[in-house]
Structure formats: structure tokens, C-alpha cells
N, C-alpha and C. Protein backbone atom coordinates (compact mmCIF):
# COMPACT_ATOMS: atom_id res chain seq x y z
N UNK A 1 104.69 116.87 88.24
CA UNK A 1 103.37 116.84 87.64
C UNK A 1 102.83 115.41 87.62
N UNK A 2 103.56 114.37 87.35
CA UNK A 2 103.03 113.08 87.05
C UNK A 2 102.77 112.66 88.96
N UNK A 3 103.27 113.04 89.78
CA UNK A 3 102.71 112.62 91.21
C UNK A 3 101.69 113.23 91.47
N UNK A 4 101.39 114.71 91.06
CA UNK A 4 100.36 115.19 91.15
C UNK A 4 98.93 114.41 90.63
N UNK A 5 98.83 114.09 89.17
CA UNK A 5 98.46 113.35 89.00
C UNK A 5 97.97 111.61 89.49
N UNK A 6 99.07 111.35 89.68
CA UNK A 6 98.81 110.42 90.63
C UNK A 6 98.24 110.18 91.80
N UNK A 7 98.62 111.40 92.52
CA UNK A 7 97.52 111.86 93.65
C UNK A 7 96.02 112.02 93.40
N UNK A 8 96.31 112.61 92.44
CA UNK A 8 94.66 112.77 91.78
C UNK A 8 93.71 111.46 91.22
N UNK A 9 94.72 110.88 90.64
CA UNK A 9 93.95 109.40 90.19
C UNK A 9 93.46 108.78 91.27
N UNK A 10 94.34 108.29 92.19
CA UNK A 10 94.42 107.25 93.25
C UNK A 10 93.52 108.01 94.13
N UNK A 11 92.94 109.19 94.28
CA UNK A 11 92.06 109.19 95.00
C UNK A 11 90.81 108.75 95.69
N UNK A 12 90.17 108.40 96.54
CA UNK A 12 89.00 107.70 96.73
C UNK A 12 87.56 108.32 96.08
N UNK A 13 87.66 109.22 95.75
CA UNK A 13 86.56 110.04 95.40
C UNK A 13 86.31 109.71 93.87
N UNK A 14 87.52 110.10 92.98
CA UNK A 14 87.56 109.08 91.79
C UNK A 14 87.31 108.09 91.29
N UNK A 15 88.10 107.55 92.42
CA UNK A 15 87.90 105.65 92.18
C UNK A 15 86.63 105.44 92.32
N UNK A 16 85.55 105.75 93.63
CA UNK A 16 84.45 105.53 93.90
C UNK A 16 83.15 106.18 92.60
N UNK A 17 84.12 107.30 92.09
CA UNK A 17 82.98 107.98 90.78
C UNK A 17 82.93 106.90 89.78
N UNK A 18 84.28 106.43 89.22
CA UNK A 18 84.41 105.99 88.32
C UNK A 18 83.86 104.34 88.34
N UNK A 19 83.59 103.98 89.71
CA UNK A 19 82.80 102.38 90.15
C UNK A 19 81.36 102.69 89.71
N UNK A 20 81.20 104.46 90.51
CA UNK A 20 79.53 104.27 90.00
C UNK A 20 79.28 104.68 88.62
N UNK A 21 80.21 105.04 88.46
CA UNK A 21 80.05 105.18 86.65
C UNK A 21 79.43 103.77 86.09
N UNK A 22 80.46 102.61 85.86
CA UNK A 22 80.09 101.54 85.75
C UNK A 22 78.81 100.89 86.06
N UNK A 23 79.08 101.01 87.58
CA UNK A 23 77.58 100.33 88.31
C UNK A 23 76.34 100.89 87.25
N UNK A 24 76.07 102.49 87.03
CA UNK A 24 75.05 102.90 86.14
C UNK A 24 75.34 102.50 84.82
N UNK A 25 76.08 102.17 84.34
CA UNK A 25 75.97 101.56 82.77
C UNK A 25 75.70 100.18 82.62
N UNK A 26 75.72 99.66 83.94
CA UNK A 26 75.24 98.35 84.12
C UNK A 26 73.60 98.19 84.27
N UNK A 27 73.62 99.30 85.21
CA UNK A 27 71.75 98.94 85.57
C UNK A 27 71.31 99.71 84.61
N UNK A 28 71.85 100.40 83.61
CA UNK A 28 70.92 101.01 82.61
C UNK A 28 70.55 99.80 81.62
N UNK A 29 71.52 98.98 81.26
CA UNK A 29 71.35 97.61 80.51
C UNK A 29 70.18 96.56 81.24
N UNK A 30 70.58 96.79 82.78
CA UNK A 30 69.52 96.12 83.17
C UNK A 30 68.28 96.31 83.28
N UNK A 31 68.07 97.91 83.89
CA UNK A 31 67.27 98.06 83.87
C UNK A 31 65.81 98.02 82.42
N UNK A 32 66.49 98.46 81.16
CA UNK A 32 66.42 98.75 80.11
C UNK A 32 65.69 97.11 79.60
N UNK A 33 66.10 96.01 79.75
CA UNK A 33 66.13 94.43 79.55
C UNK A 33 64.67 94.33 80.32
N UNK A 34 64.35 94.59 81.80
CA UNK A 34 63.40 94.69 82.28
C UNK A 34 62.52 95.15 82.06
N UNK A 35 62.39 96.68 81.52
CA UNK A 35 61.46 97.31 80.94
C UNK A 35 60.96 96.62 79.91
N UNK A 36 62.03 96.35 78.98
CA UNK A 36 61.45 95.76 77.45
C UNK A 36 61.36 94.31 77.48
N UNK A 37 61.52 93.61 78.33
CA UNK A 37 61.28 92.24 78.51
C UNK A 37 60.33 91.71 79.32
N UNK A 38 60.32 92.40 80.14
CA UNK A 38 59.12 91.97 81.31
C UNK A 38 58.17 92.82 81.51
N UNK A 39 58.06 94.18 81.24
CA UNK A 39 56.94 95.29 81.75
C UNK A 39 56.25 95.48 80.83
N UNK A 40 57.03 95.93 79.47
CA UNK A 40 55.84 96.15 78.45
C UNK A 40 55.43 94.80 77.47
N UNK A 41 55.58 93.54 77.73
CA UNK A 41 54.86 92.48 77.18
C UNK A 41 53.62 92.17 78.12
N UNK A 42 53.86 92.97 79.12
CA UNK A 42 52.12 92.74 80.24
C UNK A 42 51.80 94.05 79.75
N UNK A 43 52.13 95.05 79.34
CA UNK A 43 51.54 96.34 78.69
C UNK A 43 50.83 96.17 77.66
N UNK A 44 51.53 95.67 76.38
CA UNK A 44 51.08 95.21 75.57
C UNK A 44 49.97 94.52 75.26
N UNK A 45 49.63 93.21 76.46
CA UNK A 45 48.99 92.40 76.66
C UNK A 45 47.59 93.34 76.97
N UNK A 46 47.99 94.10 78.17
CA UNK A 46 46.75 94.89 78.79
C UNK A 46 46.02 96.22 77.62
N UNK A 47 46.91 96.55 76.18
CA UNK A 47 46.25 97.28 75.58
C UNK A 47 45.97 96.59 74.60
N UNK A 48 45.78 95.27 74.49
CA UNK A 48 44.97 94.36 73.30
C UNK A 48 46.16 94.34 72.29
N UNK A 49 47.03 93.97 72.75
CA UNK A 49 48.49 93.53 72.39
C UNK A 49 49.18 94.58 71.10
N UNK A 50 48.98 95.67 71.87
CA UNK A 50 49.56 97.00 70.92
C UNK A 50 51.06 96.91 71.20
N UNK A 51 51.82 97.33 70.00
CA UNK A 51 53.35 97.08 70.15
C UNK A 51 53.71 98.65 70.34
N UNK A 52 54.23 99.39 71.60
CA UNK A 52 54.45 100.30 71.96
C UNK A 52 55.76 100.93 71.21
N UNK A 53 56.83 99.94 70.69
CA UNK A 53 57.95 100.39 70.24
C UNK A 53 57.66 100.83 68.69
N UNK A 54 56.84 100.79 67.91
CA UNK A 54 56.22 100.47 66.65
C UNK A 54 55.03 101.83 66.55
N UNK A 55 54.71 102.31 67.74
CA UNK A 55 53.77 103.30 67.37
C UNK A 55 53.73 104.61 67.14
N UNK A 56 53.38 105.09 66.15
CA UNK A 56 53.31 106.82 65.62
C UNK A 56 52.31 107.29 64.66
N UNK A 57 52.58 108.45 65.26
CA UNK A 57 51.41 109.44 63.99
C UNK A 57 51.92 110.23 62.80
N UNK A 58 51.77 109.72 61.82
CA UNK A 58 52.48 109.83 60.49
C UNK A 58 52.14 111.21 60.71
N UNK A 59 52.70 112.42 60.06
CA UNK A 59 52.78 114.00 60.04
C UNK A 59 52.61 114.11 58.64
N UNK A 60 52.51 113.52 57.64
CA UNK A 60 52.35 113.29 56.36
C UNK A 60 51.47 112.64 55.51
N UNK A 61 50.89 112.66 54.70
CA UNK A 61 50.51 111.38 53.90
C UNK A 61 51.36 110.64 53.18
N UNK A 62 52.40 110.73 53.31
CA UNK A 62 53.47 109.73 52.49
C UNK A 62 53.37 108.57 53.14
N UNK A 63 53.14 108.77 54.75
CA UNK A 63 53.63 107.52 55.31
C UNK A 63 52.31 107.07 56.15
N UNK A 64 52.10 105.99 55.33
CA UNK A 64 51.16 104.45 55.93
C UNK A 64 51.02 104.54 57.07
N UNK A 65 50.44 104.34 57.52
CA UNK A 65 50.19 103.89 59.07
C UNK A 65 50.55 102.70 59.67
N UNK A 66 50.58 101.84 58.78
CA UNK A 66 51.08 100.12 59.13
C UNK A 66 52.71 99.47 58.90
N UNK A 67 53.20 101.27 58.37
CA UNK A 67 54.93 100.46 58.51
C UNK A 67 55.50 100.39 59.95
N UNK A 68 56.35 100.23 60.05
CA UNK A 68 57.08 99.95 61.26
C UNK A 68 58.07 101.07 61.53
N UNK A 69 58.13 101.31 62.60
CA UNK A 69 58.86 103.11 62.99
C UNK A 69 60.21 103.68 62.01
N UNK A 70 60.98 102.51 62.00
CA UNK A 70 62.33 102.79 60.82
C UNK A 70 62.07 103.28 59.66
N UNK A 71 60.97 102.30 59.25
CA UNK A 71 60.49 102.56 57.32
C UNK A 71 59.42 103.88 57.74
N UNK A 72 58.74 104.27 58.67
CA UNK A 72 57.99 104.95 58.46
C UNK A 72 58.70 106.93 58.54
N UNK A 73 59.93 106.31 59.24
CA UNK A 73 60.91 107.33 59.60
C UNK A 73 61.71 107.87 58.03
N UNK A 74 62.00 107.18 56.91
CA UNK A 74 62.67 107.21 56.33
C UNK A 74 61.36 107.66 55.16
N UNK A 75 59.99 107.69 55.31
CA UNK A 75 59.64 108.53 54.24
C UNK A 75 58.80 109.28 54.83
N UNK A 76 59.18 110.15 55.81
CA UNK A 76 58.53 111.29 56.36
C UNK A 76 58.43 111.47 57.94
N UNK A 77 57.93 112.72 58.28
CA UNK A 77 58.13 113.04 59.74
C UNK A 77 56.94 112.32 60.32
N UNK A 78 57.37 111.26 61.86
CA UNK A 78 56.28 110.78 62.24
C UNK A 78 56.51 111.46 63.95
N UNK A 79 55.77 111.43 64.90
CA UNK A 79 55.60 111.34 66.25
C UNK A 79 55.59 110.16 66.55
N UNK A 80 56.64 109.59 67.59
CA UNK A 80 56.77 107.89 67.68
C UNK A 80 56.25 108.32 69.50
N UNK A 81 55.22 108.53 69.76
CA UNK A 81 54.58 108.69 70.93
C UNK A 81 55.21 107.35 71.60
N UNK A 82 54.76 105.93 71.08
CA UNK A 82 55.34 104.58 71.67
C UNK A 82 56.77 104.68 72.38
N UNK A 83 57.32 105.04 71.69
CA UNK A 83 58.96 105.26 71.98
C UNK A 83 58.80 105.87 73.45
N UNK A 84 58.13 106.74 73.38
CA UNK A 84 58.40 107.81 74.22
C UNK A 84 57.84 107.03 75.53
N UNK A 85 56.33 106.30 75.30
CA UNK A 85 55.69 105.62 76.48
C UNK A 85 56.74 104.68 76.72
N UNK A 86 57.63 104.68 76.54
CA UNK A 86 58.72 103.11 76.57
C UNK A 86 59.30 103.64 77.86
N UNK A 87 60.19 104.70 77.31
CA UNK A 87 61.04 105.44 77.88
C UNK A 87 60.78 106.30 79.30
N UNK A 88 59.41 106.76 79.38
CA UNK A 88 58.75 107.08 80.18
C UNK A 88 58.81 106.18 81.24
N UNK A 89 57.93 104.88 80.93
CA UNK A 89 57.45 103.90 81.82
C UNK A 89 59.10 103.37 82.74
N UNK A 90 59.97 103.37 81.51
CA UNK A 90 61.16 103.24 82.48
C UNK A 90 61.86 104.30 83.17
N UNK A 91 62.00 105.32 82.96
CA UNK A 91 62.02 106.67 83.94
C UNK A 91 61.57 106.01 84.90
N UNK A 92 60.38 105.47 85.18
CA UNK A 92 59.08 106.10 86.54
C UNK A 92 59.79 104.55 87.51
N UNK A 93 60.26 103.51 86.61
CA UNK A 93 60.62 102.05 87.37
C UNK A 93 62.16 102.64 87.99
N UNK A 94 62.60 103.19 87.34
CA UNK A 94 64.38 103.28 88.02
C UNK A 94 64.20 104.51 88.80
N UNK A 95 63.43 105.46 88.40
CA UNK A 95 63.11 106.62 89.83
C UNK A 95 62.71 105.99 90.96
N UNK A 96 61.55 104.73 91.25
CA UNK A 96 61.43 103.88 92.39
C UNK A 96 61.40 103.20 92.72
N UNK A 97 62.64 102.46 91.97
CA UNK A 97 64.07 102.03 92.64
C UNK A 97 64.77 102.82 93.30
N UNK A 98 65.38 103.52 92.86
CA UNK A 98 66.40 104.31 93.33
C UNK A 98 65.79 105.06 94.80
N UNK A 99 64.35 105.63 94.76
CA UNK A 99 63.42 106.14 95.98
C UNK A 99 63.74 105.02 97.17
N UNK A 100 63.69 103.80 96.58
CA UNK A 100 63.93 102.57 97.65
C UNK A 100 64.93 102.36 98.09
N UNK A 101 65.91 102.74 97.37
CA UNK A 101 67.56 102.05 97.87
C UNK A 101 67.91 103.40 98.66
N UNK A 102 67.71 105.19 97.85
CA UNK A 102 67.65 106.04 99.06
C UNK A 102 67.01 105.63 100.45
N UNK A 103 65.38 105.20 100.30
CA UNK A 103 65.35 104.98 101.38
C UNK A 103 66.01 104.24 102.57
N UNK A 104 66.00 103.56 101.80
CA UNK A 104 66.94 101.79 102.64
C UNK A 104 68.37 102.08 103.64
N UNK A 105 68.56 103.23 102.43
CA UNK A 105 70.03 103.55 103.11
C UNK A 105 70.14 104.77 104.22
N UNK A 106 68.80 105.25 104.04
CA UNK A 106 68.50 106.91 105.11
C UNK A 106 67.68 105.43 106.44
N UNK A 107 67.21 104.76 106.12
CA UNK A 107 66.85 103.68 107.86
C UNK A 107 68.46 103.36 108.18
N UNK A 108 69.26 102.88 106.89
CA UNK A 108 70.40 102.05 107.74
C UNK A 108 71.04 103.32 108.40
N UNK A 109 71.53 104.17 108.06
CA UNK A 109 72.42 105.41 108.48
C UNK A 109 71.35 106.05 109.54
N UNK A 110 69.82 105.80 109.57
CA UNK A 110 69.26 106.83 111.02
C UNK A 110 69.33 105.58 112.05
N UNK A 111 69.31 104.26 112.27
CA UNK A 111 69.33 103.01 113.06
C UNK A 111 71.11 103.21 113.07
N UNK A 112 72.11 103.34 112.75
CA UNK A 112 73.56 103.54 113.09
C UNK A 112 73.73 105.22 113.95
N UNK A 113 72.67 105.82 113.43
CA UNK A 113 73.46 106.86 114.24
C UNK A 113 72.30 107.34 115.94
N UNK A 114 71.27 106.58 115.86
CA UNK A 114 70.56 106.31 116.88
C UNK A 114 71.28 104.95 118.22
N UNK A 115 72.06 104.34 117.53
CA UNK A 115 72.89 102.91 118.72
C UNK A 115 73.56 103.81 119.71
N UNK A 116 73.16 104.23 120.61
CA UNK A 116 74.24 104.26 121.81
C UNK A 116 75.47 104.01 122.16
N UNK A 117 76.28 104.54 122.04
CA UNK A 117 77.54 104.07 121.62
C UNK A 117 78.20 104.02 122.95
N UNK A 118 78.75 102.75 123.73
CA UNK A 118 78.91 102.84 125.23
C UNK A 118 80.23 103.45 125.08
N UNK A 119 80.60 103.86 126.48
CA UNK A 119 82.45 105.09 126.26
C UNK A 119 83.20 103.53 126.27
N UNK A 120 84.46 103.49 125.91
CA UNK A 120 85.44 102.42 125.93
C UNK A 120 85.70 102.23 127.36
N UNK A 121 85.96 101.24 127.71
CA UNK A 121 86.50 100.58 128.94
C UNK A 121 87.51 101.16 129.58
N UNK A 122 87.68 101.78 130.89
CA UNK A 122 89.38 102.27 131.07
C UNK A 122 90.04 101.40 130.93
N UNK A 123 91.13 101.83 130.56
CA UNK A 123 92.80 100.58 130.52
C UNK A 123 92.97 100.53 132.37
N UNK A 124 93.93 99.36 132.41
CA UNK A 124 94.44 99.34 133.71
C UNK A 124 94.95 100.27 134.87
N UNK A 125 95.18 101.19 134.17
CA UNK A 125 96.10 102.61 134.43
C UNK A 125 94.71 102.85 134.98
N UNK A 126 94.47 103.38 134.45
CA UNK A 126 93.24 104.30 134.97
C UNK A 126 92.38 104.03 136.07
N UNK A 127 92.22 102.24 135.94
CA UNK A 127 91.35 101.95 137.03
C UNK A 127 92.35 101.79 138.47
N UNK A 128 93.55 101.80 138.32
CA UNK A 128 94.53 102.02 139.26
C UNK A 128 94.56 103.73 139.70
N UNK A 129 94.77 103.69 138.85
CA UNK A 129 94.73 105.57 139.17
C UNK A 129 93.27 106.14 139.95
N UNK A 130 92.21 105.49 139.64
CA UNK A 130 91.26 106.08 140.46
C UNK A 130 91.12 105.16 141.61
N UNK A 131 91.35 104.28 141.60
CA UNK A 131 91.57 103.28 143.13
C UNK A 131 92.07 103.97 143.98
N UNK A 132 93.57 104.73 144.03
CA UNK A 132 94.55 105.69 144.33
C UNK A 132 93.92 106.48 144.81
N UNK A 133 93.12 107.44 143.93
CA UNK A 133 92.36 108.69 144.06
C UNK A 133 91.81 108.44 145.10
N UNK A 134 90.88 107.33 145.48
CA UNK A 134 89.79 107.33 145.61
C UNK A 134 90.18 106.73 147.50
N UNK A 135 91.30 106.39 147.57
CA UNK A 135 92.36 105.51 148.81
C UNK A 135 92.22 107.32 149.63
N UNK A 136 92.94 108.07 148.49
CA UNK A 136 93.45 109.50 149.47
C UNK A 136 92.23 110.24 149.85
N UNK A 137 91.34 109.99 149.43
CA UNK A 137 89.89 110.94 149.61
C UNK A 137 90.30 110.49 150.95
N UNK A 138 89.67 109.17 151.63
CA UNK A 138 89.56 108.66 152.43
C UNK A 138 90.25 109.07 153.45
């Protein structure tokens, strides 16, 4: 059982899941840093400097309109629409990405399987052997 296993670990299919496992918990950090660091401070900017992470529609009158999503969460039901435009806007950036790097990789793999692939060279043998052949025609 434990070689079985082992077979199973050491597999390439694994190993390669468990890289892109990683790789995506990486670009989710990254990607995530980008969104909220670089995309929506020009968002912000472009809606007369509205703070997207901060915005909702109180469902109540308990809750103010001018608290901030945590406090406004903790005395009643709000719709944090902002949140959602956050989350959205980054959906739509890592979907095309990812559209690009598919692409990138469907040119490299149709340009590899379009090269002409010349036949290998005969070995010595061979070009002796048809020299031969080619002596007895004669």
C-alpha cells in the first residue's frame, strides 16, 4: 500500500496540480493587490473619489448611511453593492488575463505544430545499403 501510494504521489499529474495550486494562490494575492491598489484608486478618482469598498444600502433605519461597511454591518442588514463592484471588476481583469495567456499558448502550440518537421538523416548503413541497391539495378 505505501508504494502504491507512492506511485500516486510522485506522479506528474499531481506534482504539476499541486504547482498550479500554488501558482493560483499566488496570482490571487497578486492579482487581488492590483485590483485594490492600482485599478480602483483610478476608479475612485473617475467617480469623484467614491470609496467602492465602503459602499451600501442600509435595509434598515438603524443604520446611517455614513458608517463604514463593518459598523454598518453590525447594526443591521446592508447591500454592500461596492464590495461586489470590487470583486466584479477583478473577475473581468483575471478572466483577460487568463484569455491572453490561453491565447499565447494556442499561437505557441499552432506555430509548433505547423514547423515541418524534416525526416532524420539516414545513418551510414543505410546510405551504404542503397548505394548497393542502387550498384545491382544497374
Amino acid at each position: 500500500m505505501l508504494k502504491e501510494f507512492k506511485e500516486f504521489a510522485l506522479k506528474g499529474n499531481l506534482i504539476d496540480m499541486s504547482v498550479a495550486f500554488v501558482m493560483g494562490a499566488a496570482f490571487t494575492k497578486f492579482s487581488g493587490s492590483f485590483i485594490d491598489d492600482l485599478i480602483m484608486p483610478f476608479v475612485a478618482k473617475i467617480s469623484s473619489g467614491m470609496d467602492f469598498s465602503n459602499s451600501y444600502i442600509p435595509l434598515t433605519e438603524k443604520v446611517p448611511p455614513d458608517l463604514a461597511l463593518l459598523d454598518a454591518r453590525k447594526l443591521g442588514p446592508v447591500v454592500a453593492w461596492g464590495n461586489f463592484v470590487s470583486i466584479a471588476i477583478n473577475f473581468l481583469i483575471i478572466a483577460f488575463v487568463m484569455f491572453l495567456v490561453v491565447k499565447a499558448m494556442n499561437k505557441l502550440k499552432k506555430t509548433d505544430a505547423e514547423t515541418p518537421v524534416a525526416p532524420p538523416a539516414p545513418c551510414t548503413q543505410e546510405v551504404l545499403l542503397a548505394e548497393i541497391r542502387d550498384l545491382l539495378k544497374k
